[in-house]
N, C-alpha and C. Protein backbone atom coordinates (compact mmCIF):
# COMPACT_ATOMS: atom_id res chain seq x y z
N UNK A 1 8.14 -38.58 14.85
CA UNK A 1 6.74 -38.24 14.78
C UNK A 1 6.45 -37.03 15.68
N UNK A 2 6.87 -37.09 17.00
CA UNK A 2 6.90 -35.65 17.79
C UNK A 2 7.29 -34.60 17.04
N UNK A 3 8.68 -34.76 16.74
CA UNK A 3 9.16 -33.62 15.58
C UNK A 3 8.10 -33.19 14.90
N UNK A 4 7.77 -34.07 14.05
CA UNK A 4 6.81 -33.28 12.92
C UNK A 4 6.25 -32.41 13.51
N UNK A 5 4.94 -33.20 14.36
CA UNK A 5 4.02 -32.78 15.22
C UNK A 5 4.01 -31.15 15.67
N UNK A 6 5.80 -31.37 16.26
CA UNK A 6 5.86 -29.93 17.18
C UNK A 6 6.22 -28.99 15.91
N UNK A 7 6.46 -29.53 14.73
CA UNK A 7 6.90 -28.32 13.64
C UNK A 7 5.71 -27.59 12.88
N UNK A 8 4.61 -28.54 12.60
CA UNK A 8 3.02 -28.30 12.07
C UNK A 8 2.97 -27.59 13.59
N UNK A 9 2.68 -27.65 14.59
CA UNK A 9 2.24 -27.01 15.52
C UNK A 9 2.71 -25.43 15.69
N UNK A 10 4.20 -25.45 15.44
CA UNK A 10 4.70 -24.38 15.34
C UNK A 10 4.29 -23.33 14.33
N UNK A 11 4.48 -23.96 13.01
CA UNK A 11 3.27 -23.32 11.86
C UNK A 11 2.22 -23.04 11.81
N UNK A 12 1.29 -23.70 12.34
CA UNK A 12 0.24 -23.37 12.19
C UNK A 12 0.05 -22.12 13.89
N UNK A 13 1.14 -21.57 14.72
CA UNK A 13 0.89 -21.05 15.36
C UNK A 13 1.04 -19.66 14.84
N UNK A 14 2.38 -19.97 14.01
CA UNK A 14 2.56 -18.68 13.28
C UNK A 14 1.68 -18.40 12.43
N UNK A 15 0.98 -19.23 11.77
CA UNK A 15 0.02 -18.91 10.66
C UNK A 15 -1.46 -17.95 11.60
N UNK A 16 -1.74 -18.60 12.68
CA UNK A 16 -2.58 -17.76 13.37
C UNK A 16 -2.41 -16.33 14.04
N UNK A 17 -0.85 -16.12 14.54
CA UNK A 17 -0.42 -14.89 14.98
C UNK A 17 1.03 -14.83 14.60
N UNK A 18 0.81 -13.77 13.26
CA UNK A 18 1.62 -13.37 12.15
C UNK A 18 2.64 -12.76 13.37
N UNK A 19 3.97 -12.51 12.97
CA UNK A 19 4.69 -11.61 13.12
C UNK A 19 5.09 -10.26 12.68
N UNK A 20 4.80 -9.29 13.34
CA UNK A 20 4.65 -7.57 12.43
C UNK A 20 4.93 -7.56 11.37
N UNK A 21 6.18 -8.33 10.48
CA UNK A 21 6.79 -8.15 9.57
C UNK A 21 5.73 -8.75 8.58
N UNK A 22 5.13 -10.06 8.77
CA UNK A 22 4.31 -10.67 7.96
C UNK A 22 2.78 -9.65 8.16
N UNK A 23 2.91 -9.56 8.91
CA UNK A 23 1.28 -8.70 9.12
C UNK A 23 1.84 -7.16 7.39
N UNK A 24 2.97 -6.77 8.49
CA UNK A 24 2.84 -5.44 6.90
C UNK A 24 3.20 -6.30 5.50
N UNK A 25 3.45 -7.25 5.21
CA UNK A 25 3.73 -7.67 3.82
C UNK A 25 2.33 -8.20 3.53
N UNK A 26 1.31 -8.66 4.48
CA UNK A 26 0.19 -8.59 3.49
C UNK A 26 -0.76 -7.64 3.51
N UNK A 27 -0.37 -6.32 4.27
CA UNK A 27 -1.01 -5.53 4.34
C UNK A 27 -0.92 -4.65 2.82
N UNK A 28 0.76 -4.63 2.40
CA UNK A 28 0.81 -3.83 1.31
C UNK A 28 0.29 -4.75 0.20
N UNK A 29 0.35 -6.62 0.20
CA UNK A 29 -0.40 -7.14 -0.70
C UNK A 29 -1.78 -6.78 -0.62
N UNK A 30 -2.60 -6.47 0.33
CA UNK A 30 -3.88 -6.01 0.12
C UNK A 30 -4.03 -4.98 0.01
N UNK A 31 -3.17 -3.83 -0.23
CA UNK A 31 -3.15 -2.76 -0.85
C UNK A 31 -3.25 -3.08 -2.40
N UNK A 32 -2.11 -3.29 -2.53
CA UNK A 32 -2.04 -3.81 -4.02
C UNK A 32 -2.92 -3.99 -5.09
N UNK A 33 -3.54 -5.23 -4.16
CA UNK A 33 -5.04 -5.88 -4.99
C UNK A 33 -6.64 -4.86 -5.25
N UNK A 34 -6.37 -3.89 -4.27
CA UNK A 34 -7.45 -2.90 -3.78
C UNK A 34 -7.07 -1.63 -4.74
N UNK A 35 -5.69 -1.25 -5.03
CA UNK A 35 -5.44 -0.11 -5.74
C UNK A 35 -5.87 -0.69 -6.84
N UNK A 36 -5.58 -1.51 -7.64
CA UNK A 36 -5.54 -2.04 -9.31
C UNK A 36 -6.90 -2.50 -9.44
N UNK A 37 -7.52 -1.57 -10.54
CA UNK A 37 -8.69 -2.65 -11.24
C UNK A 37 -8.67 -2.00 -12.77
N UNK A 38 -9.65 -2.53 -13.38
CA UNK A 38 -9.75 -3.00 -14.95
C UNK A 38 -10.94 -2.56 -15.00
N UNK A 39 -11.00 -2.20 -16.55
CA UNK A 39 -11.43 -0.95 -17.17
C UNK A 39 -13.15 -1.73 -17.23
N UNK A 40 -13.51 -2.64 -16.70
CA UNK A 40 -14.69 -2.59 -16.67
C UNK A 40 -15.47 -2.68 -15.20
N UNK A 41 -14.82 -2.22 -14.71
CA UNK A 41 -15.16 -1.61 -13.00
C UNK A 41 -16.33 -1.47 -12.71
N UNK A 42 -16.90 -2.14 -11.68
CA UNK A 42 -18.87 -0.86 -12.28
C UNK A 42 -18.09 -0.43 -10.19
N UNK A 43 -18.91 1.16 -10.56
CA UNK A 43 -18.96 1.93 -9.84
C UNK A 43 -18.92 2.07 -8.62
N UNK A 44 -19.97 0.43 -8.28
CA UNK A 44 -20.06 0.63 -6.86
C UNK A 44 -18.75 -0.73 -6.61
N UNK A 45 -18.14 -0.89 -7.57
CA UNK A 45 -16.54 -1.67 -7.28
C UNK A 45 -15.76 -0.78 -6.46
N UNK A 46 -15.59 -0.04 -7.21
CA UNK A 46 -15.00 1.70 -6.96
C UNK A 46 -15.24 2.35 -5.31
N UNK A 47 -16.06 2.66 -5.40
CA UNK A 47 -16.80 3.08 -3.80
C UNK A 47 -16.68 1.83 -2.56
N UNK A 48 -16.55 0.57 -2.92
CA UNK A 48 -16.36 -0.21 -2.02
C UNK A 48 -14.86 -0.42 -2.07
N UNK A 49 -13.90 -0.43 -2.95
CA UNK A 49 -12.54 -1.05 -2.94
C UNK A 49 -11.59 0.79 -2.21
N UNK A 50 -12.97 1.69 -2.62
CA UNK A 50 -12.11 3.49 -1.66
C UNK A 50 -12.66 2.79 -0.31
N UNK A 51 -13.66 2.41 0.32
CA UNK A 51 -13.57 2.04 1.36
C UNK A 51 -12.89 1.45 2.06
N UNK A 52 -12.18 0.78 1.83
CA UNK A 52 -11.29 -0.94 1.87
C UNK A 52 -10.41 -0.03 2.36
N UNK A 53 -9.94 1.11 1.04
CA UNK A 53 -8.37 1.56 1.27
C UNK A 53 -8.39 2.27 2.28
N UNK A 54 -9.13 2.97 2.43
CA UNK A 54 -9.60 4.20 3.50
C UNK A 54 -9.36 3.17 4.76
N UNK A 55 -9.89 1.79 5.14
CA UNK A 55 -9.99 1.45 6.47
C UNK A 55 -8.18 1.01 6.40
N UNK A 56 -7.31 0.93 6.16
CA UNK A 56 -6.09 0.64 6.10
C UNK A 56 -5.21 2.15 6.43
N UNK A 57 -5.64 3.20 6.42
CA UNK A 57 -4.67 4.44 7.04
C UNK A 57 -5.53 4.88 8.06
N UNK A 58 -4.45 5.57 8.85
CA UNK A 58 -4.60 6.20 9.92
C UNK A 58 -5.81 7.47 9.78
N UNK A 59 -6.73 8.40 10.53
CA UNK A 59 -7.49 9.08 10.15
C UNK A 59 -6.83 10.61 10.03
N UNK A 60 -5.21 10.83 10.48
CA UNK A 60 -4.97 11.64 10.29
C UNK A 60 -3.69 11.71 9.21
N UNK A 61 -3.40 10.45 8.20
CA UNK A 61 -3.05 10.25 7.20
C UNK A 61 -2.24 10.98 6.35
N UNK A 62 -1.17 11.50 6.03
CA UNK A 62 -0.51 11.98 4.77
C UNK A 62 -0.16 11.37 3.85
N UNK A 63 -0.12 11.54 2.37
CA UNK A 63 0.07 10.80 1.34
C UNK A 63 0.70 12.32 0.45
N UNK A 64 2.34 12.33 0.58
CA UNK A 64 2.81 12.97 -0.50
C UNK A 64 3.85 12.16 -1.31
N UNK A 65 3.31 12.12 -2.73
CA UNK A 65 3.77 11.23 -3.63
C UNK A 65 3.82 11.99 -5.32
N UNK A 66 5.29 12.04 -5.57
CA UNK A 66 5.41 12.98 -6.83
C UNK A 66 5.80 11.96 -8.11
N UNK A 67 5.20 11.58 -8.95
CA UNK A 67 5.27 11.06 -10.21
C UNK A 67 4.85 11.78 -11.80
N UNK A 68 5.72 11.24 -12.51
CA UNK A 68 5.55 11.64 -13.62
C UNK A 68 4.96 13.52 -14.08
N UNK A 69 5.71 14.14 -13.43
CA UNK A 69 5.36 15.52 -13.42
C UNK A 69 4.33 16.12 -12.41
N UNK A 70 3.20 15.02 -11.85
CA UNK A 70 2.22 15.14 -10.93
C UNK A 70 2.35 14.69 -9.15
N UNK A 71 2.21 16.12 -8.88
CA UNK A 71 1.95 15.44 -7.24
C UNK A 71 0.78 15.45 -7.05
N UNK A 72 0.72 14.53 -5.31
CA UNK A 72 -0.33 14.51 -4.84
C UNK A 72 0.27 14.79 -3.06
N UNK A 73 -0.37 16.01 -2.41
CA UNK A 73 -0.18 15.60 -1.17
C UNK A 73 -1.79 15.82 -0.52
N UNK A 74 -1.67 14.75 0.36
CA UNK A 74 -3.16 14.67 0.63
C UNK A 74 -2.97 14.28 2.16
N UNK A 75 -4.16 14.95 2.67
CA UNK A 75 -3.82 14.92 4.16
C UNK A 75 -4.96 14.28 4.85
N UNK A 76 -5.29 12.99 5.56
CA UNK A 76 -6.61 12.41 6.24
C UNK A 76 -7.59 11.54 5.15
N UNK A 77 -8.10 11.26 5.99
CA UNK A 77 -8.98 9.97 4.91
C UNK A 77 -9.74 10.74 3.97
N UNK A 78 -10.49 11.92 4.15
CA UNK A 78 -11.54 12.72 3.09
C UNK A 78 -10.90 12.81 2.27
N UNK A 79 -9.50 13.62 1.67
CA UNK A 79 -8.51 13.83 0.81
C UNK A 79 -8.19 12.56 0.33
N UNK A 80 -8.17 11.62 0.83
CA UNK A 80 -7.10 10.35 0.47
C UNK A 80 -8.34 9.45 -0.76
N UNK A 81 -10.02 9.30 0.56
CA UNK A 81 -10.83 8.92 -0.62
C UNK A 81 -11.36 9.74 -2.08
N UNK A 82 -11.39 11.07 -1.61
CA UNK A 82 -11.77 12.20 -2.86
C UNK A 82 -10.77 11.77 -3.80
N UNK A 83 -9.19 11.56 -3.47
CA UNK A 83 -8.61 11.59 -5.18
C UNK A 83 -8.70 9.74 -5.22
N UNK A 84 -8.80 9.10 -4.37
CA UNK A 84 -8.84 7.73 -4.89
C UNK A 84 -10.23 7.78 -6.27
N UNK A 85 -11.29 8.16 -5.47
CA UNK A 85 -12.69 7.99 -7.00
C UNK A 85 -11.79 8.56 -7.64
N UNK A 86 -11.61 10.28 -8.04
CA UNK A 86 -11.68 10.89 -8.98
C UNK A 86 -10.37 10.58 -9.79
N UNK A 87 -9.41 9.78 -9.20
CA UNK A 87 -8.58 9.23 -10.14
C UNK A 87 -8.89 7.56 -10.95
N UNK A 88 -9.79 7.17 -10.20
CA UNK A 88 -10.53 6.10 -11.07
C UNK A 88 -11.70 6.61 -11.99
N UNK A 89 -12.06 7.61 -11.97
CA UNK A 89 -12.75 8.36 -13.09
C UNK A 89 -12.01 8.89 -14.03
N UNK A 90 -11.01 9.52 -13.70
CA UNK A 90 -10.47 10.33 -14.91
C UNK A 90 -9.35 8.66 -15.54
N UNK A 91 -9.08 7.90 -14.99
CA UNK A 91 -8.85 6.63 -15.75
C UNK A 91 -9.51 5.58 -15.62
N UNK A 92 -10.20 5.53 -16.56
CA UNK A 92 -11.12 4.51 -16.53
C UNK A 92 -10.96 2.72 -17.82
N UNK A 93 -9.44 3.60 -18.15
CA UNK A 93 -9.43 2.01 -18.81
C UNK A 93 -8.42 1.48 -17.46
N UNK A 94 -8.04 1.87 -16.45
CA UNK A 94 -7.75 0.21 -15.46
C UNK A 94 -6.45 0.73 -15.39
N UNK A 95 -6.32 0.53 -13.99
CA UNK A 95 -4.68 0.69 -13.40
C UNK A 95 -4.27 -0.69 -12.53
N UNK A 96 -2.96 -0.93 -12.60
CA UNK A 96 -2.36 -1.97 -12.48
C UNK A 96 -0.98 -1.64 -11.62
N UNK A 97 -1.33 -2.04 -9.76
CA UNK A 97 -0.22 -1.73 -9.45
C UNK A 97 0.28 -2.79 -8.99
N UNK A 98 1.79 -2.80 -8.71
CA UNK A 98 2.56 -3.92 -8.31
C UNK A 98 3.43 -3.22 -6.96
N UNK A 99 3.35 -3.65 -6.00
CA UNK A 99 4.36 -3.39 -4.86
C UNK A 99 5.25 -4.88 -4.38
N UNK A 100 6.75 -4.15 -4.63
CA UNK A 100 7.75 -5.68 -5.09
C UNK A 100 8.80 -5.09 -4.01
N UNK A 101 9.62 -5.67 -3.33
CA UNK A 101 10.37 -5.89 -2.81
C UNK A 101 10.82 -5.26 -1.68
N UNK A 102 9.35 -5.04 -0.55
CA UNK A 102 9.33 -4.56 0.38
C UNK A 102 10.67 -4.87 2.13
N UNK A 103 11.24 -3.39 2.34
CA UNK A 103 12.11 -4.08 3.07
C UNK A 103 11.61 -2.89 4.31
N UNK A 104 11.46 -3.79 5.85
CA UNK A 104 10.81 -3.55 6.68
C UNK A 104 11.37 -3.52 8.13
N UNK A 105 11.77 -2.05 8.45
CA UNK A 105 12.28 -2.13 9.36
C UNK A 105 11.75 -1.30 10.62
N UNK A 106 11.35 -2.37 11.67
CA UNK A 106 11.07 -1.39 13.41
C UNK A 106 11.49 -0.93 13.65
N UNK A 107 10.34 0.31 14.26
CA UNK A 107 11.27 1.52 14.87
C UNK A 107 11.39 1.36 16.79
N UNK A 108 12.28 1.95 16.63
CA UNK A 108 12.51 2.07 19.08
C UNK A 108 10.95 2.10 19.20
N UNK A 109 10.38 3.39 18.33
CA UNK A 109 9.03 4.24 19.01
C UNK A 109 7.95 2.79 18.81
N UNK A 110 8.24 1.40 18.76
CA UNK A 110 7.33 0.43 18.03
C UNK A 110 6.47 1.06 16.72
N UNK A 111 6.85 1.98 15.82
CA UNK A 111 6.22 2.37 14.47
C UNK A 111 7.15 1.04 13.96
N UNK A 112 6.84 1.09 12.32
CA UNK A 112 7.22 0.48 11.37
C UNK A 112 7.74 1.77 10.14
N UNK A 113 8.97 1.27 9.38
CA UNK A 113 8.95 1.98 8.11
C UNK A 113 9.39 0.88 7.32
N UNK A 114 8.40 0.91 6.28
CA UNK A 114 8.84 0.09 5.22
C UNK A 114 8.74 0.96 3.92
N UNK A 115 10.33 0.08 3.11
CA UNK A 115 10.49 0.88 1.88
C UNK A 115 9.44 -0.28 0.99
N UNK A 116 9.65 0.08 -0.17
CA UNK A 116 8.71 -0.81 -1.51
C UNK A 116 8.54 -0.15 -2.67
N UNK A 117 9.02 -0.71 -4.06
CA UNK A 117 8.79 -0.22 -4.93
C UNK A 117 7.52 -0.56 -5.49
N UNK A 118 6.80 0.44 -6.35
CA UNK A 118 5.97 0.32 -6.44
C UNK A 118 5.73 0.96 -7.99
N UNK A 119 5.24 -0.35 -8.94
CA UNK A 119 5.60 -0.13 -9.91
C UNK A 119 3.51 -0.01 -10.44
N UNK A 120 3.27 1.05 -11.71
CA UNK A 120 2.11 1.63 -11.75
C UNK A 120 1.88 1.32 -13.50
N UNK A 121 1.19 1.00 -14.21
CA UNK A 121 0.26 1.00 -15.04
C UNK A 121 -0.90 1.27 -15.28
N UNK A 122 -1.20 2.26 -16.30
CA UNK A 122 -2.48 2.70 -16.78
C UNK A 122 -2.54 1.91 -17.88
N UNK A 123 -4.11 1.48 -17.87
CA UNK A 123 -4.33 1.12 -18.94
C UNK A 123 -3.83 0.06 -20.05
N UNK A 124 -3.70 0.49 -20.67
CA UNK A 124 -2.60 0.09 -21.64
C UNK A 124 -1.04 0.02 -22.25
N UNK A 125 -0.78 1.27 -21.33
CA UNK A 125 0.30 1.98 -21.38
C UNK A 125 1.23 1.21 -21.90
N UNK A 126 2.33 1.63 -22.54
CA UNK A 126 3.45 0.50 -22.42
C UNK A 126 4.48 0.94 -21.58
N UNK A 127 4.62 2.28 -21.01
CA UNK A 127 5.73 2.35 -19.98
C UNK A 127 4.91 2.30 -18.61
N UNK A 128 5.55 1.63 -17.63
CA UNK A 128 5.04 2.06 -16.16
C UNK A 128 5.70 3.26 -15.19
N UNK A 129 4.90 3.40 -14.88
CA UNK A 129 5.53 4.50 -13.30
C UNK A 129 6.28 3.86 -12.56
N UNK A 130 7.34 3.88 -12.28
CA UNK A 130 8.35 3.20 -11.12
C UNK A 130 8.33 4.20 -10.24
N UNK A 131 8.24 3.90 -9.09
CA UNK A 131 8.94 4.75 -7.79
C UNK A 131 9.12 4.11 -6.63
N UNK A 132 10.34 4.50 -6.06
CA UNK A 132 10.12 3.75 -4.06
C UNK A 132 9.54 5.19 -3.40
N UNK A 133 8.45 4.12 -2.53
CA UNK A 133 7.84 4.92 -1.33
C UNK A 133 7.89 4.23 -0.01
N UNK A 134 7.89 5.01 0.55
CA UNK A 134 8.41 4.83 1.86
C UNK A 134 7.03 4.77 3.00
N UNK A 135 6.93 3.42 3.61
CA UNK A 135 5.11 3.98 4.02
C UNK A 135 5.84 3.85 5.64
N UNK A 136 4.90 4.39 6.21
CA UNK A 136 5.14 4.83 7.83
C UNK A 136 4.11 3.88 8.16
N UNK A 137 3.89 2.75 9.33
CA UNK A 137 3.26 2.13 10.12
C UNK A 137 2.88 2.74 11.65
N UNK A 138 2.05 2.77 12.43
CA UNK A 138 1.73 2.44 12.85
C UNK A 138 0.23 1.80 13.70
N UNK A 139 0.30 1.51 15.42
CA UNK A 139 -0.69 0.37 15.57
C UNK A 139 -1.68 1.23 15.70
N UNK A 140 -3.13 1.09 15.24
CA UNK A 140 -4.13 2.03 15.21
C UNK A 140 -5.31 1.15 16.83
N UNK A 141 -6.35 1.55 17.15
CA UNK A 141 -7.26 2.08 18.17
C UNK A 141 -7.29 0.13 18.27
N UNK A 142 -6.99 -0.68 17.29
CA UNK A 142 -7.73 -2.36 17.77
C UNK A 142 -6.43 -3.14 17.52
N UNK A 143 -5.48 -2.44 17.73
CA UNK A 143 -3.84 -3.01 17.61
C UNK A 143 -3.36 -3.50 15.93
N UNK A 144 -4.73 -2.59 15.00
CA UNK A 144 -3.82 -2.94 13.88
C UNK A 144 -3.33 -2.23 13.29
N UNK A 145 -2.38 -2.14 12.27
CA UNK A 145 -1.16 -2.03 11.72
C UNK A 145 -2.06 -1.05 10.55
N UNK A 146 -2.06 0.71 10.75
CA UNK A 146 -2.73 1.56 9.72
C UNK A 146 -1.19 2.49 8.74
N UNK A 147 -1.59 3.05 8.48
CA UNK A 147 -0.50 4.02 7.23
C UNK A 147 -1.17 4.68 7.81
N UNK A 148 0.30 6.02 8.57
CA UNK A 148 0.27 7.17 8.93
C UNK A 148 0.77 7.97 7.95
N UNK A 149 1.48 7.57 6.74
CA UNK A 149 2.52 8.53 5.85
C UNK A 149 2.84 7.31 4.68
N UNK A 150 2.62 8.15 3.59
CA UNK A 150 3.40 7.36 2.31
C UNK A 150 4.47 8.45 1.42
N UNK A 151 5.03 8.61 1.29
CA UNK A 151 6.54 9.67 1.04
C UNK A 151 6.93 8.93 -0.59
N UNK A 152 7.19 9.73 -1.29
CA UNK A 152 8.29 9.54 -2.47
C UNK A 152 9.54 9.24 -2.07
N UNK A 153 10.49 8.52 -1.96
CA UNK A 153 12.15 8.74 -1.60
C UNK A 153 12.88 9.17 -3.24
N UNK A 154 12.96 10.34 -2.93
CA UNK A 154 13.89 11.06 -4.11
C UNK A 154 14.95 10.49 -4.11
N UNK A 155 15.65 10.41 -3.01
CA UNK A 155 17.13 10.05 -3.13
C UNK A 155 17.35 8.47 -3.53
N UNK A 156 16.36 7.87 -3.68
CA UNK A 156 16.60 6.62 -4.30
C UNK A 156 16.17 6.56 -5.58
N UNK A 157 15.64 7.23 -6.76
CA UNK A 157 15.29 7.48 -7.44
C UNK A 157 16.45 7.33 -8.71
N UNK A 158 16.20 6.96 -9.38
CA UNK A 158 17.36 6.80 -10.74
C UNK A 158 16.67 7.68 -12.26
N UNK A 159 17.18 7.74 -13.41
CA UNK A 159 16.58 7.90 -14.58
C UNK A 159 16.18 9.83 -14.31
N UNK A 160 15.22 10.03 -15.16
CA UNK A 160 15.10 11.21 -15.70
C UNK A 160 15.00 12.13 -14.21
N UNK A 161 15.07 13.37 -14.04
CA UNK A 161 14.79 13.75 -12.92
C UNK A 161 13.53 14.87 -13.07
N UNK A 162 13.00 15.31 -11.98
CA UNK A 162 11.33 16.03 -12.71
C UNK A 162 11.72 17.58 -12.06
């Protein structure tokens, strides 16, 4: 009966103060849920879910990411929210992302880099965007865990080349 006791105790300690590793795996799940919505969005969905994303990176932020013939490098939160709307405008039947099999490793400097593929649907599409990106961690101004950098990794990249 102690046993148990001290094992629920132990859980539920961890459940209150995650370990870095668990803190970034639901950080990129609440990425996830915040990038993807459906084609009947109303607007101010939009403007509140760019907010969301915006409070999750750093304020001096890079995001260079090359898919399907299109880059994007974007530098700080203004850049990062400007193409978040205007890419939920120019698609407006609904994007669908999946980030799967995140592997997460500390740095000396206490940053984080975690890899993750991150697989993309428009719409209807029947093919998706595959790519690994590589996001940079670190601890921001209230000790939490922001995106300083999200990178394409070319060299892990398979299939057609651009």
């Amino acid at each position: 009966m102690c046993l148990v006791a001290l094992w629920l105790g132990w859980k539920f300690f961890h459940f209150l103060f995650p370990d870095d590793t668990t803190r970034i795996q639901r950080k990129l799940t609440r990425l996830e849920s915040l990038v993807s919505y459906g084609p009947s969005t109303s607007p101010l969905a939009h403007l509140a879910a760019a907010g969301s994303i915006l409070e999750m990176f750093d304020a001096k932020a890079e995001v260079n990411i090359r898919a399907e013939g299109r880059t994007w490098n974007l530098n700080g939160r203004e850049e990062i929210k400007t193409a978040v709307l205007s890419s939920r405008q120019q698609e407006p039947q609904g994007l669908e992302v999946k980030i799967t099999d995140p592997i997460i490793e500390k740095r000396d400097d206490g940053s984080i880099v975690s890899l993750a593929t991150v697989t993309a649907r428009i719409g209807s599409e029947r093919e998706p965007m595959v790519r690994i990106l590589e996001f940079h961690w670190h601890k921001g101004d209230r000790s939490q865990w922001l995106i300083a950098r999200i990178v394409t990794r070319k060299d892990l990249e398979w299939g057609r080349n651009e």
